[in-house]
C-alpha atoms as a PDB file:
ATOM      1  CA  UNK A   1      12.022   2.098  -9.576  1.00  0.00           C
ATOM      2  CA  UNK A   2      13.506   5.650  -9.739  1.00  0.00           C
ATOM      3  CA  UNK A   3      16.714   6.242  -6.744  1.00  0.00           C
ATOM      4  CA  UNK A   4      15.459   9.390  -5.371  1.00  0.00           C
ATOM      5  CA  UNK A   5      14.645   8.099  -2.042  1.00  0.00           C
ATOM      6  CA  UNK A   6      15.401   4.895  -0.510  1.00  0.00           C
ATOM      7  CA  UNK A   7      13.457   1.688  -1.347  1.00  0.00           C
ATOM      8  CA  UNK A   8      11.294   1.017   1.748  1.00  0.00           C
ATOM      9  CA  UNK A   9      10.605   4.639   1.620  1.00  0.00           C
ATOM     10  CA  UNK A  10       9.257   4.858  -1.287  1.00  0.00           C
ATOM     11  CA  UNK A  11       7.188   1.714  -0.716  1.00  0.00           C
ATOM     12  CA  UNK A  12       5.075   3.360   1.956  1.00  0.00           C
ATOM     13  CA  UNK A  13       4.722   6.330   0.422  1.00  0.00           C
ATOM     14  CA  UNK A  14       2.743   4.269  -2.496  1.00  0.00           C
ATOM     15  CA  UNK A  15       0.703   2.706   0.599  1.00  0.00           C
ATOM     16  CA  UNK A  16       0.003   5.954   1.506  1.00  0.00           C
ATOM     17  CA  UNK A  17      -1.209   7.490  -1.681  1.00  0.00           C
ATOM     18  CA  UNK A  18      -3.274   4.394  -2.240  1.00  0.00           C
ATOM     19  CA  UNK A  19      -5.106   4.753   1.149  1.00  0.00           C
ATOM     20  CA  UNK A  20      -5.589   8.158   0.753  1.00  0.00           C
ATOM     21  CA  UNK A  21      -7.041   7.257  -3.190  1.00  0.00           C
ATOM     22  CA  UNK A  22      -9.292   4.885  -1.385  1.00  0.00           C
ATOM     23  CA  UNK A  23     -10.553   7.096   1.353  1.00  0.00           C
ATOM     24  CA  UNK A  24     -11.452  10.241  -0.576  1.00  0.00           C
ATOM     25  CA  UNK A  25     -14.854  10.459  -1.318  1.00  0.00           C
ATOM     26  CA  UNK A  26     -15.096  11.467  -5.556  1.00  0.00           C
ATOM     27  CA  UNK A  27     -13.090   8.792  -6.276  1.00  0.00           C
ATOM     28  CA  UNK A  28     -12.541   6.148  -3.773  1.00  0.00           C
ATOM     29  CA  UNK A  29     -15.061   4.184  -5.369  1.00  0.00           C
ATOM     30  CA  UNK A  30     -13.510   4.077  -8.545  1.00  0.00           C
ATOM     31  CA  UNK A  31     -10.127   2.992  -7.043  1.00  0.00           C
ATOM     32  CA  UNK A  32     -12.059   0.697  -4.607  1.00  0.00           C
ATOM     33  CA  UNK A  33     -13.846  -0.981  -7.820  1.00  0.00           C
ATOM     34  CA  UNK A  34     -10.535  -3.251  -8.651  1.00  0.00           C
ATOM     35  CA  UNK A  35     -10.582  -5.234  -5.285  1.00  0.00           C
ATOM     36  CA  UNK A  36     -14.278  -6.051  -5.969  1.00  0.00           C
ATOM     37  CA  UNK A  37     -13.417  -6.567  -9.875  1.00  0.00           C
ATOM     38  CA  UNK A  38     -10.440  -9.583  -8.461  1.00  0.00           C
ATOM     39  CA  UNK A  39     -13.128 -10.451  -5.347  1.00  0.00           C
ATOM     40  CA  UNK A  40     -16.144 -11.255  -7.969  1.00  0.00           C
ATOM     41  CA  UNK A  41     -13.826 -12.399 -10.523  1.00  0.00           C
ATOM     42  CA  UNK A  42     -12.510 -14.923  -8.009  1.00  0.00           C
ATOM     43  CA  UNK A  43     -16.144 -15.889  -7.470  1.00  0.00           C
ATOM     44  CA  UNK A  44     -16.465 -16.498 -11.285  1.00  0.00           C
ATOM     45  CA  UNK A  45     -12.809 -18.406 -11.618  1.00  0.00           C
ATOM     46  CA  UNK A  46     -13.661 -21.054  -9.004  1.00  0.00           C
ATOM     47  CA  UNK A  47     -17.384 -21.501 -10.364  1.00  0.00           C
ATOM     48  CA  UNK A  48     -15.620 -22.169 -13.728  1.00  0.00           C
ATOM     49  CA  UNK A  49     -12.958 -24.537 -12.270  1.00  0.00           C
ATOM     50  CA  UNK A  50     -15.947 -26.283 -10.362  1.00  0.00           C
ATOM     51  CA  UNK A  51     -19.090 -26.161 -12.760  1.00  0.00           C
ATOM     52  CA  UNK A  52     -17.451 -25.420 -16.114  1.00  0.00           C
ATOM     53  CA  UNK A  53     -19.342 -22.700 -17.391  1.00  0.00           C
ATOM     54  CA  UNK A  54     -19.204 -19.248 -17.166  1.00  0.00           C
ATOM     55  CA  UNK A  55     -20.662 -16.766 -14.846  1.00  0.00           C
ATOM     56  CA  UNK A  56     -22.065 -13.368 -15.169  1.00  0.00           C
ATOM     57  CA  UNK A  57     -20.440 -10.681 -12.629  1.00  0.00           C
ATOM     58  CA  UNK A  58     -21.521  -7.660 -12.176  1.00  0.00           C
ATOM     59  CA  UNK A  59     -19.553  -4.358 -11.109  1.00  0.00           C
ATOM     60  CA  UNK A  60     -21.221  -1.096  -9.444  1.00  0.00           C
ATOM     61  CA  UNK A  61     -20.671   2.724  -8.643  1.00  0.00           C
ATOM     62  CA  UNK A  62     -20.954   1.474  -5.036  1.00  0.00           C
ATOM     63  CA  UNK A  63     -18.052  -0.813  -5.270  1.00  0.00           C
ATOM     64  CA  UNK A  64     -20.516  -3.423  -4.272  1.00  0.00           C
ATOM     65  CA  UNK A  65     -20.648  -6.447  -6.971  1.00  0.00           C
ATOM     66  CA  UNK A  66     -21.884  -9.910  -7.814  1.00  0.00           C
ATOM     67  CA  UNK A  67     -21.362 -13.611  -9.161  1.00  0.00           C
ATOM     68  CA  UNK A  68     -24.045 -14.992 -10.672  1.00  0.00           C
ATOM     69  CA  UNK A  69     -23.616 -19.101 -11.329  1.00  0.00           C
ATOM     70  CA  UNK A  70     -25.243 -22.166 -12.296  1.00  0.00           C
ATOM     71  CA  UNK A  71     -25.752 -23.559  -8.497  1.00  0.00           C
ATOM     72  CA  UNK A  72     -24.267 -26.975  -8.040  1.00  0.00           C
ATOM     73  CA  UNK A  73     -24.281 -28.723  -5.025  1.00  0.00           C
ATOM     74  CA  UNK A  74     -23.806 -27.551  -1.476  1.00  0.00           C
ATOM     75  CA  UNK A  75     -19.942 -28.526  -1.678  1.00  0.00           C
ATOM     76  CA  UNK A  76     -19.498 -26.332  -4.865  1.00  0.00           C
ATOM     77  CA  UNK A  77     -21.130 -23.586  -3.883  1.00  0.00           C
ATOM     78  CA  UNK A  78     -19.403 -23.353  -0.405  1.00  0.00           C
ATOM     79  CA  UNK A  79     -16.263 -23.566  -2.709  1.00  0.00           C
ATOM     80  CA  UNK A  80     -16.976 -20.935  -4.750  1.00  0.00           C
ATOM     81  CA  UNK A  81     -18.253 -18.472  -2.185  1.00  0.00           C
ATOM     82  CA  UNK A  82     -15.123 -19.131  -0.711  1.00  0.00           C
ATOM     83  CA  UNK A  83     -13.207 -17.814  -3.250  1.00  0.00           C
ATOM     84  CA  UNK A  84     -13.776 -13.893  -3.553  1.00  0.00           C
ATOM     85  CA  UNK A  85     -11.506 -13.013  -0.191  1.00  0.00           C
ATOM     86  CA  UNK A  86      -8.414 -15.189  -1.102  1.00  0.00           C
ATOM     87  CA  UNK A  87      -8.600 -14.810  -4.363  1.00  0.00           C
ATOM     88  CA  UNK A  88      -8.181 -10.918  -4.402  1.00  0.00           C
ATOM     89  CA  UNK A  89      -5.639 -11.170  -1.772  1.00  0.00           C
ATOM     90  CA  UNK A  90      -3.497 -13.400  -3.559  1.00  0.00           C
ATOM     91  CA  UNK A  91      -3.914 -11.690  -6.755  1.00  0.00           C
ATOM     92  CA  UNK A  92      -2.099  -8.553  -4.474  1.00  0.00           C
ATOM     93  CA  UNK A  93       0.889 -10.928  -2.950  1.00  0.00           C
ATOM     94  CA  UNK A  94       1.912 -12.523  -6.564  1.00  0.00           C
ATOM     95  CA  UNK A  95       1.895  -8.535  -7.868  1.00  0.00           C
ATOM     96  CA  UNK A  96       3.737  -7.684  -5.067  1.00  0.00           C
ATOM     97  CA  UNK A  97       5.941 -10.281  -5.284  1.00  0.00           C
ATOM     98  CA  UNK A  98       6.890 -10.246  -8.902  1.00  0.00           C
ATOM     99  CA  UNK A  99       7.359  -6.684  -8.662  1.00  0.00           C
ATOM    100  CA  UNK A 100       9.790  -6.589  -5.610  1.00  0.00           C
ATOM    101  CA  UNK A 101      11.650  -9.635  -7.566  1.00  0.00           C
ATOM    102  CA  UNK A 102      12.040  -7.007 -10.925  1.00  0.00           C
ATOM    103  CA  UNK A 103       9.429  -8.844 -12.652  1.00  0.00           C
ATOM    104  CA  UNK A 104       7.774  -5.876 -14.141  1.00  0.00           C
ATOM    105  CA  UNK A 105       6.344  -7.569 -17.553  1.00  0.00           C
ATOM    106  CA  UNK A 106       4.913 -10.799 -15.501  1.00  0.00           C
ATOM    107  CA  UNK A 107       2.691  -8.013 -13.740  1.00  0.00           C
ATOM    108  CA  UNK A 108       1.786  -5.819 -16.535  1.00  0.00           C
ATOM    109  CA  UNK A 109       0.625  -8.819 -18.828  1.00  0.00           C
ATOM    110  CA  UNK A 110      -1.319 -10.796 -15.969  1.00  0.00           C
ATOM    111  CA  UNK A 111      -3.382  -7.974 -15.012  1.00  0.00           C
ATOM    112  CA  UNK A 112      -3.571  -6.754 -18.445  1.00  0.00           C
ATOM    113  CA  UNK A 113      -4.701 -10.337 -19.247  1.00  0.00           C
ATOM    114  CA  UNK A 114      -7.223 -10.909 -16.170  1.00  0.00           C
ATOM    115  CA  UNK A 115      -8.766  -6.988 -17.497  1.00  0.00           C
ATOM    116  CA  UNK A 116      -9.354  -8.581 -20.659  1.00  0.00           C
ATOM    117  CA  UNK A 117     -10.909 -11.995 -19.520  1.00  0.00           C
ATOM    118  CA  UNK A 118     -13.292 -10.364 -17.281  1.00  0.00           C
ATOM    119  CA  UNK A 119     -14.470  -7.763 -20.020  1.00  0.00           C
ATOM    120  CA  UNK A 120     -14.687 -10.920 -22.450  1.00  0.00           C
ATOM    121  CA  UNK A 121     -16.727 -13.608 -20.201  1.00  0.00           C
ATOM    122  CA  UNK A 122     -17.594 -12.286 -17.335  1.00  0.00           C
ATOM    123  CA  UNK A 123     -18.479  -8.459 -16.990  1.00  0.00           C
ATOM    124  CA  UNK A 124     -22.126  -8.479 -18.162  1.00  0.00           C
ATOM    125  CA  UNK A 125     -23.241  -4.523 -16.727  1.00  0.00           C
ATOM    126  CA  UNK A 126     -22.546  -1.290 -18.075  1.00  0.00           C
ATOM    127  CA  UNK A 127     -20.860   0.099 -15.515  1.00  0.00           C
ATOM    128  CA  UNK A 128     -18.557  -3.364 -15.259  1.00  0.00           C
ATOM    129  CA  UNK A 129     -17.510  -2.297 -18.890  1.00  0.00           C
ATOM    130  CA  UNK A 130     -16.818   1.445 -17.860  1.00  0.00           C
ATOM    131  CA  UNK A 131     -14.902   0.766 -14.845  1.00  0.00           C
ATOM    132  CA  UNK A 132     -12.837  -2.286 -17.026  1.00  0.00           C
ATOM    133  CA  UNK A 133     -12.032  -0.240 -19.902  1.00  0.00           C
ATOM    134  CA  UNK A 134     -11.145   2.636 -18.115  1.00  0.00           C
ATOM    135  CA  UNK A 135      -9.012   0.998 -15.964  1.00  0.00           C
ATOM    136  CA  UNK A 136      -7.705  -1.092 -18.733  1.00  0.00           C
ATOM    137  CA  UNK A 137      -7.371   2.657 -20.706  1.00  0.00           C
ATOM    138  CA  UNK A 138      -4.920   3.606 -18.064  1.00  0.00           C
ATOM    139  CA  UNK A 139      -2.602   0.147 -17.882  1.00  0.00           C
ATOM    140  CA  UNK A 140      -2.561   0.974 -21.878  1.00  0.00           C
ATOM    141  CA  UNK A 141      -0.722   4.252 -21.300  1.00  0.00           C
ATOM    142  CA  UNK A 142       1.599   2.959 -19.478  1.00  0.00           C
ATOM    143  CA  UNK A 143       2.439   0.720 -22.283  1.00  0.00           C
ATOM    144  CA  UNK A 144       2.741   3.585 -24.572  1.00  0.00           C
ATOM    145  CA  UNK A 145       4.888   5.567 -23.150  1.00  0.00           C
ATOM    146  CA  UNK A 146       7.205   2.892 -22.729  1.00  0.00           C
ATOM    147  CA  UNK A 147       8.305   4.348 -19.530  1.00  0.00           C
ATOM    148  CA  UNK A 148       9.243   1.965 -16.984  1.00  0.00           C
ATOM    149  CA  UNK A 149       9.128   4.000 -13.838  1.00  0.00           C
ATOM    150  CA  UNK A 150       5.895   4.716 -14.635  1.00  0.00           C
ATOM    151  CA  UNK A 151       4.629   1.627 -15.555  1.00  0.00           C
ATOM    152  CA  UNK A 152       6.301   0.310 -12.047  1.00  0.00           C
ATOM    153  CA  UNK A 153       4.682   2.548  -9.913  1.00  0.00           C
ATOM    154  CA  UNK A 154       1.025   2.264 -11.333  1.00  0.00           C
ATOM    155  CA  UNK A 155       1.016  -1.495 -10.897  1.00  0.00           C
ATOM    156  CA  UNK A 156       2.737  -1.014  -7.638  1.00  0.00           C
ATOM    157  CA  UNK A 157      -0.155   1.254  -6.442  1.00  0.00           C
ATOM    158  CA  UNK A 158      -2.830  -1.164  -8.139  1.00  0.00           C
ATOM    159  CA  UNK A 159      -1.259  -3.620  -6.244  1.00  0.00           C
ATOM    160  CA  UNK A 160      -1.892  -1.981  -3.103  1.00  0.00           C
ATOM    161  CA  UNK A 161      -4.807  -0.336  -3.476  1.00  0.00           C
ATOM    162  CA  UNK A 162      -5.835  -4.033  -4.126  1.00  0.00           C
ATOM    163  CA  UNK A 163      -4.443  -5.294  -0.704  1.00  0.00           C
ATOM    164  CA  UNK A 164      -5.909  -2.182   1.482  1.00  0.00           C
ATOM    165  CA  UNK A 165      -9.165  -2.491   0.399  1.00  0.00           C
ATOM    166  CA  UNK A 166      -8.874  -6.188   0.484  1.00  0.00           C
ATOM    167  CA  UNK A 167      -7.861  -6.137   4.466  1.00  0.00           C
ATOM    168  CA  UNK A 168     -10.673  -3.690   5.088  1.00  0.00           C
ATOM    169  CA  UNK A 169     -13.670  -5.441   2.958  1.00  0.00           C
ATOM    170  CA  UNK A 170     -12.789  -8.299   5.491  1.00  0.00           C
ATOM    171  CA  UNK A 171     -12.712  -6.471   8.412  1.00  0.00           C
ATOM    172  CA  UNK A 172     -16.150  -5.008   7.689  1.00  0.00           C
ATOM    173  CA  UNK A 173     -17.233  -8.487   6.718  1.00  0.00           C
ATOM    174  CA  UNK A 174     -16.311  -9.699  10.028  1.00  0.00           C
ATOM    175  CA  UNK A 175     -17.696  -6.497  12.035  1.00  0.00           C
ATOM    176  CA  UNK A 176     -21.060  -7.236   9.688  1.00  0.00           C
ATOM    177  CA  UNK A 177     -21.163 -11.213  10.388  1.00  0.00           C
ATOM    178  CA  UNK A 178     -21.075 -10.418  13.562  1.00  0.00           C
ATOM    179  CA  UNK A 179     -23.796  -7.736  14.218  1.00  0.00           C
ATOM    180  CA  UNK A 180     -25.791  -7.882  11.210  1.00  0.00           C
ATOM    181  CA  UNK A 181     -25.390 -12.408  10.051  1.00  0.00           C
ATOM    182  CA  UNK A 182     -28.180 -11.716   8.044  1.00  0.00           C
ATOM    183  CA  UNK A 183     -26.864  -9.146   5.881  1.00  0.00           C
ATOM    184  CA  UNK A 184     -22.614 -10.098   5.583  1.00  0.00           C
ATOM    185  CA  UNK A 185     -22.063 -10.747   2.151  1.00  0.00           C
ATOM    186  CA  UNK A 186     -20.386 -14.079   1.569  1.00  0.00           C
ATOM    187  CA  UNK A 187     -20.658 -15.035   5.205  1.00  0.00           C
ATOM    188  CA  UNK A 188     -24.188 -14.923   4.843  1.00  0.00           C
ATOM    189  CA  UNK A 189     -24.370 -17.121   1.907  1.00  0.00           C
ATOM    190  CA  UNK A 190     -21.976 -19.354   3.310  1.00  0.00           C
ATOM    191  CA  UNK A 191     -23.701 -19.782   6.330  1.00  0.00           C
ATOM    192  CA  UNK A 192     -26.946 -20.467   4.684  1.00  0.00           C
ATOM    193  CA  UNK A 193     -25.147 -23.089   2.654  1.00  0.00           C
ATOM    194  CA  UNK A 194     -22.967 -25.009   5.496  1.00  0.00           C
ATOM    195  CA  UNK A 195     -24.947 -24.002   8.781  1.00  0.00           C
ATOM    196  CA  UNK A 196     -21.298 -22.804  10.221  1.00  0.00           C
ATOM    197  CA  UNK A 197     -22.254 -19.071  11.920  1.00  0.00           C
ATOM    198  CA  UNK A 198     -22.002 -16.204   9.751  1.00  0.00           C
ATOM    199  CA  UNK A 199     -19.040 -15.187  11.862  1.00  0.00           C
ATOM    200  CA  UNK A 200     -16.628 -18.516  11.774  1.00  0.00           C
ATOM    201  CA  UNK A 201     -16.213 -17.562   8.009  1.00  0.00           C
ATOM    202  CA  UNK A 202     -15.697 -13.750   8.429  1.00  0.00           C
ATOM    203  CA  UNK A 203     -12.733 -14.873  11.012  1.00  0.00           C
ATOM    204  CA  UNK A 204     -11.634 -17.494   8.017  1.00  0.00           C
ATOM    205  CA  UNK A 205     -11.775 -14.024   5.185  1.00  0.00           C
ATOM    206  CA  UNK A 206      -9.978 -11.595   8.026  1.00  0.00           C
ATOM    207  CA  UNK A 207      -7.691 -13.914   9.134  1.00  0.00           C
ATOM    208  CA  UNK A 208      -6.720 -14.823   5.226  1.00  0.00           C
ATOM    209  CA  UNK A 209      -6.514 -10.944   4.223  1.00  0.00           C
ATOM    210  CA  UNK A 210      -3.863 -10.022   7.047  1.00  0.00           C
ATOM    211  CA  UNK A 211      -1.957 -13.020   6.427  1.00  0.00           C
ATOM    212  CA  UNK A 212      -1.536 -11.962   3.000  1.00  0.00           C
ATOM    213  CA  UNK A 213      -0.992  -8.461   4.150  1.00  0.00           C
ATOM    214  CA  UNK A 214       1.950  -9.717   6.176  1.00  0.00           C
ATOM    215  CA  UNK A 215       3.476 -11.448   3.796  1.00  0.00           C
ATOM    216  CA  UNK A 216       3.788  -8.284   1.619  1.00  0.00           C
ATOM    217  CA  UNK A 217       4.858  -6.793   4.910  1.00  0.00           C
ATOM    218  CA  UNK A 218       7.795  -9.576   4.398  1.00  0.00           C
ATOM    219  CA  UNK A 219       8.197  -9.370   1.076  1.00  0.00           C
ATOM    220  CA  UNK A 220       8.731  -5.822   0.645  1.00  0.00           C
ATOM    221  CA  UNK A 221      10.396  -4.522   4.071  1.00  0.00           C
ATOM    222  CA  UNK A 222      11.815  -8.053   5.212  1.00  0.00           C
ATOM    223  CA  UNK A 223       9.866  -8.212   8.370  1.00  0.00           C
ATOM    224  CA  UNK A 224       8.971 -11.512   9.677  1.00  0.00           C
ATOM    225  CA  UNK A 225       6.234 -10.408  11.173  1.00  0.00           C
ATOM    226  CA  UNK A 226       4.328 -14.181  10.084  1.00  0.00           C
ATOM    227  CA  UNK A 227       4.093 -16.752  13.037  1.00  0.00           C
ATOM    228  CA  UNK A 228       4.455 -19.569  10.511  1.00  0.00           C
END
């Protein structure tokens, strides 16, 4: 990280940039397709954990996506529709927190290695393999020009345009579980699976997104916001 303005400062001016990435219309797709790249990925990693074989996920212009799996038992599946939320969040706090800790290379490699799994076993669409290799094109450059500023800063704004849109997916979820329980994504699916309301588990995905988001919050500006 370059010394031109203080730490914290720079910090949420990255936030910034990212939200404004996300928000603006040409290309907050794009920048909104690596949440749902770690959200369907994380549907795919438990369903291999749990059924041991691979999935086929799906990315789209719409930054909607999907996990297809071999369905395998009401516990399972529960399990792995679990998994999309938490695991993108957590995919943001270990990035963040390797980062903050000077960690650069643990960063650069585990996203550069989770790129290349996904592209491998799991991407199965055309646009999947656009939005992965493009992505993957840019994490590349960094490594080119060898410049570690630069490399810094574009995981540091992956990692939080990986958080924002994280926090808001869930927020929508929950709006959506609770005016629309037919239509809400995992909530739905988990709901058909368990019988818990639609809305229980969109309190379960918000409440696990801004948990994450304030430990970042922690992390990064030392603020224990966290009640436990």
């Amino acid at each position: 990280m370059l010394d031109f303005a203080p730490r914290e400062y720079q910090y949420a001016g990255m936030f910034i940039l990212a939200l404004l990435m996300l928000r603006i219309p040409a290309i907050g797709p794009y920048f909104r397709g690596l949440n749902t790249m770690f959200h369907e990925s994380g549907h795919a990693f438990f369903a291999l954990l749990l059924t041991g074989k691979f999935s086929k996920v799906d990315l789209h212009a719409d930054t909607s996506g999907s996990c297809k799996y071999t369905i395998s038992g009401w516990l399972r599946d529960s399990l792995i529709n679990l998994g999309g939320y938490p695991f993108g969040t957590a995919a943001a706090v270990t990035m963040f927190y390797f980062l903050h800790k000077g960690n650069t290379d643990y960063v650069f490699y585990g996203l550069a290695g989770w790129l290349i799994l996904n592209l491998l076993f799991w991407i199965r669409n055309r646009f999947g393999w656009f939005w992965i290799l493009t992505y993957g094109a840019m994490l590349a450059g960094c490594y080119y020009l060898q410049n570690e500023a630069l490399t810094y800063y574009f995981l540091f704004f992956s990692a939080a345009l990986n958080l924002m849109e994280a926090v808001y997916s869930s927020l929508v979820i929950l709006w959506l579980s609770v005016d629309e329980p037919g239509h809400a994504g995992d909530t739905t699916n988990l709901r058909q699976i368990t019988y818990v309301p639609a809305v229980v588990w969109g309190l379960l995905f918000a409440t696990s997104t801004l948990y994450g988001a304030g430990w970042v919050v922690q992390i990064l500006f030392g603020w224990n916001i966290l009640p436990f």
